[in-house]
N, C-alpha and C. Protein backbone atom coordinates (compact mmCIF):
# COMPACT_ATOMS: atom_id res chain seq x y z
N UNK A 1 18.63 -12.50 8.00
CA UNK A 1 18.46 -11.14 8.49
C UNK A 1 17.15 -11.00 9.26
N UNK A 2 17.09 -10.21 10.52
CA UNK A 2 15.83 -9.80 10.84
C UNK A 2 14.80 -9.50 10.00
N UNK A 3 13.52 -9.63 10.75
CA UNK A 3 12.82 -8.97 9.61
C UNK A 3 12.21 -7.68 10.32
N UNK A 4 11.93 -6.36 9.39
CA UNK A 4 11.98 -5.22 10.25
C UNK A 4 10.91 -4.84 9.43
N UNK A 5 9.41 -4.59 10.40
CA UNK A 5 7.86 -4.25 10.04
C UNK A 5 7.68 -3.05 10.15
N UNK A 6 7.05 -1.99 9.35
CA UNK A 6 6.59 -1.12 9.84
C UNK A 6 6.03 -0.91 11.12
N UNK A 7 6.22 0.31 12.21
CA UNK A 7 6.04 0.34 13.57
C UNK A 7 4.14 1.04 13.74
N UNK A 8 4.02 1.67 12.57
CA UNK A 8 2.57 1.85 12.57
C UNK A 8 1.66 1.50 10.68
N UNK A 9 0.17 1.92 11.33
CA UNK A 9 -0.01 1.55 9.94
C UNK A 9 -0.02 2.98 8.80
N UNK A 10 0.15 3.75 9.04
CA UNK A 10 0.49 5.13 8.41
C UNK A 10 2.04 4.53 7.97
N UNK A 11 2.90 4.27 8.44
CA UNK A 11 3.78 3.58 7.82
C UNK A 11 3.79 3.16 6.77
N UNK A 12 2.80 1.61 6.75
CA UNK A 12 2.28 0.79 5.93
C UNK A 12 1.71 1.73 4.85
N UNK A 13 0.68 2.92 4.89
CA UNK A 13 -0.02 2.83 4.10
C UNK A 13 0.88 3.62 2.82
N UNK A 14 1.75 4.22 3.48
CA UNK A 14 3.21 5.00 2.78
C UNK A 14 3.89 3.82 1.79
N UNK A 15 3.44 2.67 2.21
CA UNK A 15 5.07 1.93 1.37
C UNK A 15 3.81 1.03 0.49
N UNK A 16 4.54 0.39 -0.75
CA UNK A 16 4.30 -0.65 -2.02
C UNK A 16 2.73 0.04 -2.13
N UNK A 17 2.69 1.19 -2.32
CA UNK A 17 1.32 1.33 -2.84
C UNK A 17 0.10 1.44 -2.08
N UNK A 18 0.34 0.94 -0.71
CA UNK A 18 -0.70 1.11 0.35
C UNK A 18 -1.61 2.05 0.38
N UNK A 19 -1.12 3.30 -0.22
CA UNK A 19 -1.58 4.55 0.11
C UNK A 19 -2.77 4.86 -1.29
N UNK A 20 -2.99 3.52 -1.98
CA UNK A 20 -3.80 3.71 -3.06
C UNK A 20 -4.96 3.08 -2.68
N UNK A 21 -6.16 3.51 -3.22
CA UNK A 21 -7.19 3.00 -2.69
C UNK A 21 -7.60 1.65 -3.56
N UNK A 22 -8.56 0.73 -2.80
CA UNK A 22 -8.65 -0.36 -3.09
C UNK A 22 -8.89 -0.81 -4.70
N UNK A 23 -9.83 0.17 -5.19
CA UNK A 23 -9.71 0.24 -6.77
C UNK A 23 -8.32 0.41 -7.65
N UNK A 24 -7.72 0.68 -6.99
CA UNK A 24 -6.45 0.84 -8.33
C UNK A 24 -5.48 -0.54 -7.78
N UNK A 25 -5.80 -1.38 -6.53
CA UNK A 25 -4.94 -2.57 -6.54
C UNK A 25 -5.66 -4.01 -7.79
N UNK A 26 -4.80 -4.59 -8.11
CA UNK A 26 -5.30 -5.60 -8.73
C UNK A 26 -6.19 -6.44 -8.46
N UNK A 27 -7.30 -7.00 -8.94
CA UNK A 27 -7.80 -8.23 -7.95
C UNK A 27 -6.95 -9.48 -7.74
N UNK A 28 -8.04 -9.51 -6.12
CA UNK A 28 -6.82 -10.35 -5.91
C UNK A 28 -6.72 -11.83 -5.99
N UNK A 29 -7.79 -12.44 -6.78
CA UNK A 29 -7.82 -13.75 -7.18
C UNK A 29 -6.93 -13.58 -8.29
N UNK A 30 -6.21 -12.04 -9.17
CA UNK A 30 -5.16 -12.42 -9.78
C UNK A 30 -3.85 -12.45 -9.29
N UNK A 31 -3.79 -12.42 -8.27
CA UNK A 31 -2.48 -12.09 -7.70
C UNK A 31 -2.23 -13.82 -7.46
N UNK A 32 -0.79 -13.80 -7.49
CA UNK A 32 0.21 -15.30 -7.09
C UNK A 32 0.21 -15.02 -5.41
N UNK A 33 0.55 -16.66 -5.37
CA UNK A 33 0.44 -16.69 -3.32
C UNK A 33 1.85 -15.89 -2.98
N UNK A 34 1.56 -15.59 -2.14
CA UNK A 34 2.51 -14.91 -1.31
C UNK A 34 3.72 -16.03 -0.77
N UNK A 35 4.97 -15.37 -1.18
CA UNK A 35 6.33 -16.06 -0.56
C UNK A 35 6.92 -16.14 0.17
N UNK A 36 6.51 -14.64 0.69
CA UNK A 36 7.31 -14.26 1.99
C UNK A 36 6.28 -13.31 2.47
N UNK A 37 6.98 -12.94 4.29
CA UNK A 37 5.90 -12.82 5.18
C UNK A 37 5.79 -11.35 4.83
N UNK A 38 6.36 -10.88 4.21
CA UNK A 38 6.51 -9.22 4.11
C UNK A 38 5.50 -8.94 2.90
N UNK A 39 5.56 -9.70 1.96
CA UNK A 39 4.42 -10.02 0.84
C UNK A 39 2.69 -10.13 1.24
N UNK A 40 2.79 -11.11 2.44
CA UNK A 40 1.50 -11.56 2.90
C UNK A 40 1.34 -10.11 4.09
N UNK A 41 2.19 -9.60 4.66
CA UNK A 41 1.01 -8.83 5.25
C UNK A 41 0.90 -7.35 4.38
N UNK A 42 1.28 -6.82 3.63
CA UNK A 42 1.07 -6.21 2.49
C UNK A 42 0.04 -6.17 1.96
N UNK A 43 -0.49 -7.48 1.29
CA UNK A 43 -1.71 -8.08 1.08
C UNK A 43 -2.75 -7.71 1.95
N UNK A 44 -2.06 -8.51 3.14
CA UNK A 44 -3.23 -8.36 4.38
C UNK A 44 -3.86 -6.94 4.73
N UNK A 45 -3.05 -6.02 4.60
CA UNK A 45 -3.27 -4.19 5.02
C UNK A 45 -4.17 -4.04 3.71
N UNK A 46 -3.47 -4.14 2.53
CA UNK A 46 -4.04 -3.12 1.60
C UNK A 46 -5.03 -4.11 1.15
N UNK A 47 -5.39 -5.42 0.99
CA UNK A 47 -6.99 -5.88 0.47
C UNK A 47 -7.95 -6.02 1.85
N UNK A 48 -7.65 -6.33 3.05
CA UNK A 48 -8.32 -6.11 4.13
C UNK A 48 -8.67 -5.20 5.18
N UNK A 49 -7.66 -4.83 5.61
CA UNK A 49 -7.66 -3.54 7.00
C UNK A 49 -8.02 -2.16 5.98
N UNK A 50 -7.06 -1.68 5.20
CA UNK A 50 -7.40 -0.52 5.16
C UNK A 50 -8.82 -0.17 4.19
N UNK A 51 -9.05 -1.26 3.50
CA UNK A 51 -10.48 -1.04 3.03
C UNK A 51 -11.42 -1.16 3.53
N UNK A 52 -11.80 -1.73 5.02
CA UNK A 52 -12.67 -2.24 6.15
C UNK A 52 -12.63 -1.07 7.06
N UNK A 53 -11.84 -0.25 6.95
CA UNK A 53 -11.14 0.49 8.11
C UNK A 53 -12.55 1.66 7.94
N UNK A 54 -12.80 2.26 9.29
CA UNK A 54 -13.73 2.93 9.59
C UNK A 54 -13.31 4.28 8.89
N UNK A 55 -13.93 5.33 8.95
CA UNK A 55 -13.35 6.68 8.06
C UNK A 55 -12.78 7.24 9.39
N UNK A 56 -13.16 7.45 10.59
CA UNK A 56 -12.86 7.80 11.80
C UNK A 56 -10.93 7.47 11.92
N UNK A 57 -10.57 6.35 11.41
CA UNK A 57 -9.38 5.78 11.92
C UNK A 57 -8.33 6.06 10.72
N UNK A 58 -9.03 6.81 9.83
CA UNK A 58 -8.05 7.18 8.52
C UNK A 58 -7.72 8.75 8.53
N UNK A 59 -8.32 9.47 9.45
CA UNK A 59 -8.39 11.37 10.36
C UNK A 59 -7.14 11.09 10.42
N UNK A 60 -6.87 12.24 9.75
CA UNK A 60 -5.43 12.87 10.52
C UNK A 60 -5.13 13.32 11.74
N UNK A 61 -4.47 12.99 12.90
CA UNK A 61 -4.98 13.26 13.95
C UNK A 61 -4.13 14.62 14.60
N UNK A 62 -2.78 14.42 14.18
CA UNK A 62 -2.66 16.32 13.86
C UNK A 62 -3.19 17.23 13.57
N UNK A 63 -3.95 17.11 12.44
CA UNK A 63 -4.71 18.14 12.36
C UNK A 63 -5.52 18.28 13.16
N UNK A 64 -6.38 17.61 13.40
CA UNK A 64 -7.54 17.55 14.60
C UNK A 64 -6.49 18.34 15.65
N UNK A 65 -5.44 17.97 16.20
CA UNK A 65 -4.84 18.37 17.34
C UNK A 65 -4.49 19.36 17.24
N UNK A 66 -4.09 19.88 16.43
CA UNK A 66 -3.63 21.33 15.58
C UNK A 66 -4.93 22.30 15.63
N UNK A 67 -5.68 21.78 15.30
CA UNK A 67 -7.30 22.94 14.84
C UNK A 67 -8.52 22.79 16.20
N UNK A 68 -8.56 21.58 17.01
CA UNK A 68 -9.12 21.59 17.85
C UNK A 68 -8.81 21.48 19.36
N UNK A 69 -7.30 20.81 19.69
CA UNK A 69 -6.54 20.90 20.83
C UNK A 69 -5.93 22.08 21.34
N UNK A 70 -4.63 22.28 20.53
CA UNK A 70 -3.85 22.99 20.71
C UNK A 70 -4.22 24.33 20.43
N UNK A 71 -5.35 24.69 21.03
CA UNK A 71 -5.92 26.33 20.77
C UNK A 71 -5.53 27.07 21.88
N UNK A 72 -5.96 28.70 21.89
CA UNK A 72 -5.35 29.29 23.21
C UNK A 72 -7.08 29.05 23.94
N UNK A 73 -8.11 28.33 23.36
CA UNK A 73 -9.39 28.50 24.15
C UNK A 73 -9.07 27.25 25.41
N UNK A 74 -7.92 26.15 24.61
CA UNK A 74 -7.85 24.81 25.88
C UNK A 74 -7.07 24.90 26.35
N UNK A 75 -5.78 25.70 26.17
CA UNK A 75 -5.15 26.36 27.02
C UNK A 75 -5.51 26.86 28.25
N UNK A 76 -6.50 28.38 28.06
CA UNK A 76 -7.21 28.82 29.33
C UNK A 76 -7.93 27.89 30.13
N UNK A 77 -8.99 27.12 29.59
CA UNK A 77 -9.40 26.11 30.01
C UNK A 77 -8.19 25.14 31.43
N UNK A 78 -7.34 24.69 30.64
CA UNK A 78 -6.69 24.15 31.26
C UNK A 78 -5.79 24.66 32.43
N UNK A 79 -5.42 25.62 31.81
CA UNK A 79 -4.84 26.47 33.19
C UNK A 79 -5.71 26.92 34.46
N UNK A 80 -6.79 27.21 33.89
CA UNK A 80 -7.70 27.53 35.12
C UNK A 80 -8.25 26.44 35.93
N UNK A 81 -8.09 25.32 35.72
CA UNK A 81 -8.18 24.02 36.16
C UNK A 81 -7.21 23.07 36.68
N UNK A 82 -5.80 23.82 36.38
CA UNK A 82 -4.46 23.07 36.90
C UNK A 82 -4.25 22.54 38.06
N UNK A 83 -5.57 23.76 39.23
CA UNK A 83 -5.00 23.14 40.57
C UNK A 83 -5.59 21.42 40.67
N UNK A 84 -6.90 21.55 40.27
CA UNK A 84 -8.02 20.59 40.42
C UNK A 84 -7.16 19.39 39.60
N UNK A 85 -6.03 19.49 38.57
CA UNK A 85 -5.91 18.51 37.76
C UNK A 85 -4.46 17.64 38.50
N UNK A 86 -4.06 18.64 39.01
CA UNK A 86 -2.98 18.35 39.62
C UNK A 86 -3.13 17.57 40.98
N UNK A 87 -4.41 18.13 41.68
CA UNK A 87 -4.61 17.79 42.68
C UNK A 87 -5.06 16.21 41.97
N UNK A 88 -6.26 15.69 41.78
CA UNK A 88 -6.45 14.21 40.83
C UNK A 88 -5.44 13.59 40.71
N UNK A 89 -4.33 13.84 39.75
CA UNK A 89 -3.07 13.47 39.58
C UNK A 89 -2.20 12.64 40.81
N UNK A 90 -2.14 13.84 42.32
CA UNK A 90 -1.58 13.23 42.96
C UNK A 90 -2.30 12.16 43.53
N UNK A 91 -3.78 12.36 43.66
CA UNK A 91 -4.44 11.36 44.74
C UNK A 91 -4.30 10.18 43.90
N UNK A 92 -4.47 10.21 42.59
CA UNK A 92 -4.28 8.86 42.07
C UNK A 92 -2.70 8.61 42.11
N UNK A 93 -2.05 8.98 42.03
CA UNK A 93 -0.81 7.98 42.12
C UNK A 93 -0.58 7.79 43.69
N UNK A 94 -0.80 8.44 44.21
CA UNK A 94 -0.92 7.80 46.32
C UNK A 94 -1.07 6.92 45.67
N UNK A 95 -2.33 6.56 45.63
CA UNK A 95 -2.85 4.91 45.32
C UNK A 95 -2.36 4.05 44.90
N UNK A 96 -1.39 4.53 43.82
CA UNK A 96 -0.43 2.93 43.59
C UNK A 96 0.92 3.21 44.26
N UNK A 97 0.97 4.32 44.82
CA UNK A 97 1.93 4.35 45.36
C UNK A 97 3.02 3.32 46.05
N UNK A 98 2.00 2.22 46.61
CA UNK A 98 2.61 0.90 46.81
C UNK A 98 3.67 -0.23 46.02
N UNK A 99 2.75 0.02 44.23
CA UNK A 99 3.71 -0.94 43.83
C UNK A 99 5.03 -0.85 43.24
N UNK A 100 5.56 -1.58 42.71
CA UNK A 100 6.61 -1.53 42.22
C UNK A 100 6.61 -1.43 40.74
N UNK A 101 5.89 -0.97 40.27
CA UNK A 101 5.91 -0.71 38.75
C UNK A 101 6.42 0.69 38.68
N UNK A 102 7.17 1.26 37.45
CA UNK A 102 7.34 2.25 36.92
C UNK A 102 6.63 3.26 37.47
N UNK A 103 6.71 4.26 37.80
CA UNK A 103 5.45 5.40 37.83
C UNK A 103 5.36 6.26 37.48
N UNK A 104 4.19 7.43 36.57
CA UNK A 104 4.26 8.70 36.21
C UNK A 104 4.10 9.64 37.34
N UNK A 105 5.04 10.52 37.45
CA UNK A 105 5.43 11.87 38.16
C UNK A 105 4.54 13.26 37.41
N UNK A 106 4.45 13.60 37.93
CA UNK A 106 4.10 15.29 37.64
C UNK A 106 4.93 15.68 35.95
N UNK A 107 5.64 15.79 36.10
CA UNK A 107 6.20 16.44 34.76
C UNK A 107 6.29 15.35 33.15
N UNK A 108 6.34 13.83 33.80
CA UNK A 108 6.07 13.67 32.47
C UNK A 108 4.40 13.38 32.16
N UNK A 109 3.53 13.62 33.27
CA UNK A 109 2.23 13.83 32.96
C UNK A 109 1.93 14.39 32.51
């Protein structure tokens, strides 16, 4: 069977306990080697990354987006600036206008 990884680490920190902090996992010179790859990076998240992990990268970032984005103050902001942003927008894509890659348009910008 495939093997199918979590797509982020909020994922990860949701499943086998991840979401516990490093004190309540076992140590891990008691733990048995790992068997399988789903075992070892398990390991790898919850005794390395997420205990190393900066406090910055553990923010909820909804909320932040919720309480400091999505206000009606960046709203106005932004609207009163639409021409100027729009205008940017186009001059930079002229510019790649040339290649053949994918390109962002106006609306899904």
């Amino acid at each position: 069977p495939a093997l199918v990884l979590p797509q982020t680490l909020a994922e990860v920190a949701c499943l086998e306990g991840a979401a516990h902090s490093s004190t309540s996992l076992p140590p891990l010179e008691s733990l048995a080697k790992c068997t399988t790859l789903e075992q070892a990076f398990f390991r790898l998240i919850n005794y390395y990354i997420i205990p190393n992990a900066s406090p910055e990268s553990q923010l909820n970032v909804n909320q932040w987006r919720r309480e400091r984005l999505y206000t009606q103050d960046v709203d106005i902001l932004l609207m009163e600036r639409k021409p100027l942003l729009e205008s940017m927008f186009s001059h930079y894509r002229q510019l790649i206008a040339s290649t053949t890659q994918p390109l962002l348009d106006m609306p899904e910008w």
